[in-house]
Protein backbone atom coordinates (compact mmCIF):
# COMPACT_ATOMS: atom_id res chain seq x y z
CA UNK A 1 6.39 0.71 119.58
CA UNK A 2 5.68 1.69 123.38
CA UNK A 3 2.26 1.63 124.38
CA UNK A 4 2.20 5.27 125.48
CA UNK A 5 3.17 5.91 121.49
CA UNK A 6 0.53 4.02 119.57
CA UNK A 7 -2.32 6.52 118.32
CA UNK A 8 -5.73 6.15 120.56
CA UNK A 9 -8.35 4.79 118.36
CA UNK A 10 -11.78 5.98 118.76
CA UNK A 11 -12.96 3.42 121.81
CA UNK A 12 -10.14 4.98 123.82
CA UNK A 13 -11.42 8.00 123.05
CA UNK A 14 -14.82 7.42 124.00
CA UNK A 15 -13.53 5.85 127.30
CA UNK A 16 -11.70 9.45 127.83
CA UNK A 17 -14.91 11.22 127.36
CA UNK A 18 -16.61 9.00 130.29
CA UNK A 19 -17.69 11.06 133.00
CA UNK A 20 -15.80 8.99 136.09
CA UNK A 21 -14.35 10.47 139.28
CA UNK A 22 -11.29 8.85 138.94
CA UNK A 23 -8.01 10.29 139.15
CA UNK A 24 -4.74 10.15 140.99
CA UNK A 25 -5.94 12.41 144.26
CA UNK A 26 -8.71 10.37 144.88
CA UNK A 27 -6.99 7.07 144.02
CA UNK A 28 -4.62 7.54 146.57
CA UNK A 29 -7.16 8.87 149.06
CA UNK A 30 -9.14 6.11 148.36
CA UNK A 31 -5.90 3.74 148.87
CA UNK A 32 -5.22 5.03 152.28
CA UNK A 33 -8.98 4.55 153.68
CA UNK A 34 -8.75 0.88 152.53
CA UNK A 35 -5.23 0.23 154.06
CA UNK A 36 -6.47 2.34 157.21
CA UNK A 37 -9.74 0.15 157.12
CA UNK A 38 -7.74 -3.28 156.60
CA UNK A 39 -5.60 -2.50 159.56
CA UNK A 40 -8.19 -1.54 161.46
CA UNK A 41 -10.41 -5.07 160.78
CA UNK A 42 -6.88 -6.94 161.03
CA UNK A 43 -5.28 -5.65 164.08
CA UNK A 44 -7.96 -3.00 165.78
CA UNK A 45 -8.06 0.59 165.81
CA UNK A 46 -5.39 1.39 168.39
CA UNK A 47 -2.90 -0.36 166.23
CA UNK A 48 -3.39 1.01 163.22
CA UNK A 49 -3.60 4.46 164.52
CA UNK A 50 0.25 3.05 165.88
CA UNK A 51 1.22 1.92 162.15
CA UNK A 52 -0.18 5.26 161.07
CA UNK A 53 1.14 7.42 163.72
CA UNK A 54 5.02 6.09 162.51
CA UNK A 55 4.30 7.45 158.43
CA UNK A 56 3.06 10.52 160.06
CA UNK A 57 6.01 11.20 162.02
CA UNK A 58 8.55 10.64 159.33
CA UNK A 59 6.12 12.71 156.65
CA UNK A 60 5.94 15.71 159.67
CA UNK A 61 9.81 15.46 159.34
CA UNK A 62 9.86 16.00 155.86
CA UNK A 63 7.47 18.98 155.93
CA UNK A 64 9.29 20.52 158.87
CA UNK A 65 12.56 20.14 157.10
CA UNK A 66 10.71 21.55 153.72
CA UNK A 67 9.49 24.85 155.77
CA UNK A 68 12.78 25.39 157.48
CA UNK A 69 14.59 25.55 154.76
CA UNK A 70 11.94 27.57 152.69
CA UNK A 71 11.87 29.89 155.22
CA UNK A 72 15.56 30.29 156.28
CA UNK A 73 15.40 29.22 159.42
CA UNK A 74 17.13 26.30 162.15
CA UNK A 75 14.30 26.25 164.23
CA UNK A 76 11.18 27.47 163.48
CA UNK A 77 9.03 30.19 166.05
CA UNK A 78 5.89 29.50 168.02
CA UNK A 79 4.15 31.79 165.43
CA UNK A 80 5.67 30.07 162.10
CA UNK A 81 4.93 26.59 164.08
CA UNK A 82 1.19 27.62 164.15
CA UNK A 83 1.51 29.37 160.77
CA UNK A 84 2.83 25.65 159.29
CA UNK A 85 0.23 23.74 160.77
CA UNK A 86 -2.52 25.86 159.07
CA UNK A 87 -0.63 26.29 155.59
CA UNK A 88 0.16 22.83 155.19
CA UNK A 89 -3.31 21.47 155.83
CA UNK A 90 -4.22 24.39 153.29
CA UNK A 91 -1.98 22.94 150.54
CA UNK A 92 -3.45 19.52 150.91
CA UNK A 93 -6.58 20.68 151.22
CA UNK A 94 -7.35 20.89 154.69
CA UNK A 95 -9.73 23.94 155.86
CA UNK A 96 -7.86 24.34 159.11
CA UNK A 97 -7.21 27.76 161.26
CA UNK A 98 -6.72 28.76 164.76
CA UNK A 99 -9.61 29.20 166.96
CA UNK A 100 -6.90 30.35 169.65
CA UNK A 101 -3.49 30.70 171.20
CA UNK A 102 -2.78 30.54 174.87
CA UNK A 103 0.84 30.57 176.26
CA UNK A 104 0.36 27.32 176.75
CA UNK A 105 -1.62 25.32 173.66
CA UNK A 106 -2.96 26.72 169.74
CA UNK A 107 -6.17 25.57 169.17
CA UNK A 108 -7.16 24.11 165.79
CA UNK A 109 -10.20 24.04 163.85
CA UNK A 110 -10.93 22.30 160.61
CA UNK A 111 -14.05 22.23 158.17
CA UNK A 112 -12.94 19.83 155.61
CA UNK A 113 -10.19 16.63 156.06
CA UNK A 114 -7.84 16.30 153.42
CA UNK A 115 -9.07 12.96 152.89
CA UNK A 116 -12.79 14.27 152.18
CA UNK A 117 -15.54 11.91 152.82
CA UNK A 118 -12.92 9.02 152.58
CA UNK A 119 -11.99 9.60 156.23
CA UNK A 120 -15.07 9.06 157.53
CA UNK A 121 -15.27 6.03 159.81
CA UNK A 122 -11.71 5.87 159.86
CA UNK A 123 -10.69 7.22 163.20
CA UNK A 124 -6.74 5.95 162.84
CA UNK A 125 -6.02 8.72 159.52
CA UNK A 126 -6.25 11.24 162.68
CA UNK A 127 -3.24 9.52 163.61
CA UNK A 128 -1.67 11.57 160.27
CA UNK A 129 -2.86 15.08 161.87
CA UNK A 130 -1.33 14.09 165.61
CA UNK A 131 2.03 13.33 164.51
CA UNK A 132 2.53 15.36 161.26
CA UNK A 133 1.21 18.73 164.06
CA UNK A 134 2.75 16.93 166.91
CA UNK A 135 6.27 16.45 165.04
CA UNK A 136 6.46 19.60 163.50
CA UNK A 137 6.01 21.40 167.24
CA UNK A 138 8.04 19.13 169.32
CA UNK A 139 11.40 19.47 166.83
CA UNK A 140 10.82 23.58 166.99
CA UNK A 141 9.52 24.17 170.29
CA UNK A 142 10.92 21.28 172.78
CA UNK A 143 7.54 19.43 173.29
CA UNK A 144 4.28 18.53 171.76
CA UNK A 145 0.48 16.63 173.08
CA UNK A 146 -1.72 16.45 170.65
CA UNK A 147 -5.41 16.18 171.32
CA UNK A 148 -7.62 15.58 169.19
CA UNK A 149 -11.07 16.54 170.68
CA UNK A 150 -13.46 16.40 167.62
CA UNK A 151 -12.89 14.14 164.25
CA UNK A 152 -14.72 14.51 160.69
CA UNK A 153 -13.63 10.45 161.04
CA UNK A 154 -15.93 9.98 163.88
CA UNK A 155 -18.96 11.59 162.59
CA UNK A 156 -18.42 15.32 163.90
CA UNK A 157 -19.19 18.21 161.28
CA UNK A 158 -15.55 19.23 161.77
CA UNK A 159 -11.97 18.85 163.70
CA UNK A 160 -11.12 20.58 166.92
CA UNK A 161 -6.98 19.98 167.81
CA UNK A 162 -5.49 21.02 170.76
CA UNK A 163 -1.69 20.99 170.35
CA UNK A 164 -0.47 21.61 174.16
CA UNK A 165 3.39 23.29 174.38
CA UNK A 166 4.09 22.43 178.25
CA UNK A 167 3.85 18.45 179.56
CA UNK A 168 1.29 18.12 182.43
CA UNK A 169 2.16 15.72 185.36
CA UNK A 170 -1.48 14.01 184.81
CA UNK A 171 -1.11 11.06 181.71
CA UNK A 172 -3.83 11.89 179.37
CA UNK A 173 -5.37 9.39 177.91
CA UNK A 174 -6.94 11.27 174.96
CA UNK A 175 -4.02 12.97 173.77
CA UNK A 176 0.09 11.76 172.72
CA UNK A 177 3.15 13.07 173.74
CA UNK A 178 6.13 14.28 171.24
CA UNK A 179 9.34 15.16 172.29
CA UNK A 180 12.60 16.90 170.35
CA UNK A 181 14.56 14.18 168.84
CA UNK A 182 18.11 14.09 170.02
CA UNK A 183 20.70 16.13 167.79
């Protein structure tokens, strides 16, 4: 007899009825801000935003593949490109939106990380929103620098990303650059 077959008795049923906050969602959020946090203590912040920065460009891929073929499409438009980046921070639940459009950038607001409190203190997760945005523009559009101004990770009360379409001829420091892979 599996495990998963044998009848609870009542102790296991008195351990289900325990109010705890544990479940799978904040498991695996909690996972991430220790793994974040360990790579931050182990090899400083700038690298682990690096180790971070490579899962968020192959998950951005998957999500960009997921919403082009949802919607149809080969390439996705500057609109649906700003349309993505707010849905899919809405499905994970991300409060994000656009505080504006220029010709040049979209400008991103957020109240609430998908990581909740978790991500507090733990500036390199931001390195998720950079390249999963960043990805997702630079495959549709040519070109993608992210900037994250303001972080719920560093303390602020919410996010402010700018996601700039045209490369400047002045390095920025503050922001990374994402160019369309090769076909």
């Amino acid at each position: 007899m599996r495990l998963a077959d044998k009848p609870l008795t009542d102790g296991d049923r008195a351990f289900e009825e325990l109010d705890i906050p544990l479940e799978r969602d904040v498991f695996l959020r909690s996972l991430l801000r220790e793994l974040a946090g360990t790579l931050e203590d182990v090899v400083g912040i700038d690298e682990a935003a690096g180790y971070i920065s490579i899962v968020g460009g192959a998950i951005g891929d998957q999500i960009n593949q997921t919403y082009r073929q949802s919607l149809g499409v080969k390439n996705l438009t500057r609109d649906q490109v700003a349309a993505v980046l707010v849905d899919l921070k809405r499905r994970i639940q991300g409060e994000f939106y656009i505080i504006e459009e220029r010709e040049d950038s979209i400008v991103l607001g957020n109240n609430a990380c998908p990581f909740g409190r978790l991500v507090e203190g733990r500036p390199s997760l931001c390195m998720m929103t950079s390249n999963v945005f960043g990805s997702i523009t630079a495959e549709n559009l040519g070109y993608a620098r992210v900037e994250i101004q303001e972080a719920i990770a560093l303390g602020h009360p919410g996010c402010r990303v700018v996601v700039h379409l045209k490369p400047t001829d002045a390095p920025d420091p503050h922001a990374r650059e994402y160019f369309k892979k090769a076909e």
